[in-house]
Protein backbone atom coordinates (compact mmCIF):
# COMPACT_ATOMS: atom_id res chain seq x y z
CA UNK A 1 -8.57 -11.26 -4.71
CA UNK A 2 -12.27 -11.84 -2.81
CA UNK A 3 -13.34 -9.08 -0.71
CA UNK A 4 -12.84 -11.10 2.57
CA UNK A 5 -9.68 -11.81 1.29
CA UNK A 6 -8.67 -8.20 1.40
CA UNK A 7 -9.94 -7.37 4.64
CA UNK A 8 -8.66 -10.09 6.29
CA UNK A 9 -5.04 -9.51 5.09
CA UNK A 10 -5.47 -5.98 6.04
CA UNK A 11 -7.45 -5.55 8.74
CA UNK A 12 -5.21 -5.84 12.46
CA UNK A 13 -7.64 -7.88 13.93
CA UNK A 14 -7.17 -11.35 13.59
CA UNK A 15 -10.66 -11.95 12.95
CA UNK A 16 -12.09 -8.87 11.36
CA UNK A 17 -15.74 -9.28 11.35
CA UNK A 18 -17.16 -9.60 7.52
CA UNK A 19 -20.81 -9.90 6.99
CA UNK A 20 -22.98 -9.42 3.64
CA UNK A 21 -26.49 -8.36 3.45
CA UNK A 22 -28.60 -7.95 0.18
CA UNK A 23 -29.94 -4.33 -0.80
CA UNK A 24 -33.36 -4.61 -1.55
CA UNK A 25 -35.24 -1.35 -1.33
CA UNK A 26 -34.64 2.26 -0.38
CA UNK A 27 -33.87 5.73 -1.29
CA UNK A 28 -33.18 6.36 -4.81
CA UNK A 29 -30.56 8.86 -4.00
CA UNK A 30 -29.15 6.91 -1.51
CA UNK A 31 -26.26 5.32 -3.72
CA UNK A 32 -25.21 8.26 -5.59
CA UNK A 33 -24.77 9.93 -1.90
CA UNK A 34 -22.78 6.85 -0.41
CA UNK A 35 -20.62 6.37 -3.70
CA UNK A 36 -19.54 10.58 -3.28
CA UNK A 37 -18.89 10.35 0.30
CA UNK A 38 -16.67 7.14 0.08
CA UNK A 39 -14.41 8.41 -2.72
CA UNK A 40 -10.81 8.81 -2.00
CA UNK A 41 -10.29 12.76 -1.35
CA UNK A 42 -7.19 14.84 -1.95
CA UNK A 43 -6.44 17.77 -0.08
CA UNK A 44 -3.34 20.24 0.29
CA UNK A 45 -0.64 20.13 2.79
CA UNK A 46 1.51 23.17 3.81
CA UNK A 47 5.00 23.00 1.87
CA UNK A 48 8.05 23.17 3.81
CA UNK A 49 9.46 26.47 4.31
CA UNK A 50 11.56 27.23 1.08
CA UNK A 51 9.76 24.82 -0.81
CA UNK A 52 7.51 25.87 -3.50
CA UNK A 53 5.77 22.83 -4.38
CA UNK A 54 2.45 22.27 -2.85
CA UNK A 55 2.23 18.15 -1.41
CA UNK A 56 -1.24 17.05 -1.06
CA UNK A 57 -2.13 13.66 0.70
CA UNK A 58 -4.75 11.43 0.73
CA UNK A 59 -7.35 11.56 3.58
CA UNK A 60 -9.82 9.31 4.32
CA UNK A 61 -13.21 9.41 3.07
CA UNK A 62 -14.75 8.66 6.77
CA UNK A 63 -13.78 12.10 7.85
């Protein structure tokens, strides 16, 4: 499925704005930085009382 595809059958606005731009220059540290911060992250929950497992849940990578 396309990219706008996605968004637009996820996104709640009915016309969720989708624009492109070419990267041509910049910081050659720049993608290794954005590709860290925009990976899913896992992080622990508190159990229930009397449970012993640990559930952990996904947060979003735009803290």
């Amino acid at each position: 499925m396309p990219e706008t595809e996605i968004v637009t059958a996820n996104h709640p606005y009915d016309l969720p704005q989708w624009i492109t731009v070419p990267v041509t220059g910049g910081s050659p540290a720049y993608p290794a930085w954005a590709a860290e911060e925009s990976r899913p992250r896992r992080r622990e929950t508190p159990s229930a009382p009397g449970n012993r497992s640990s559930a952990t849940a996904w947060t979003s990578p735009w803290r």
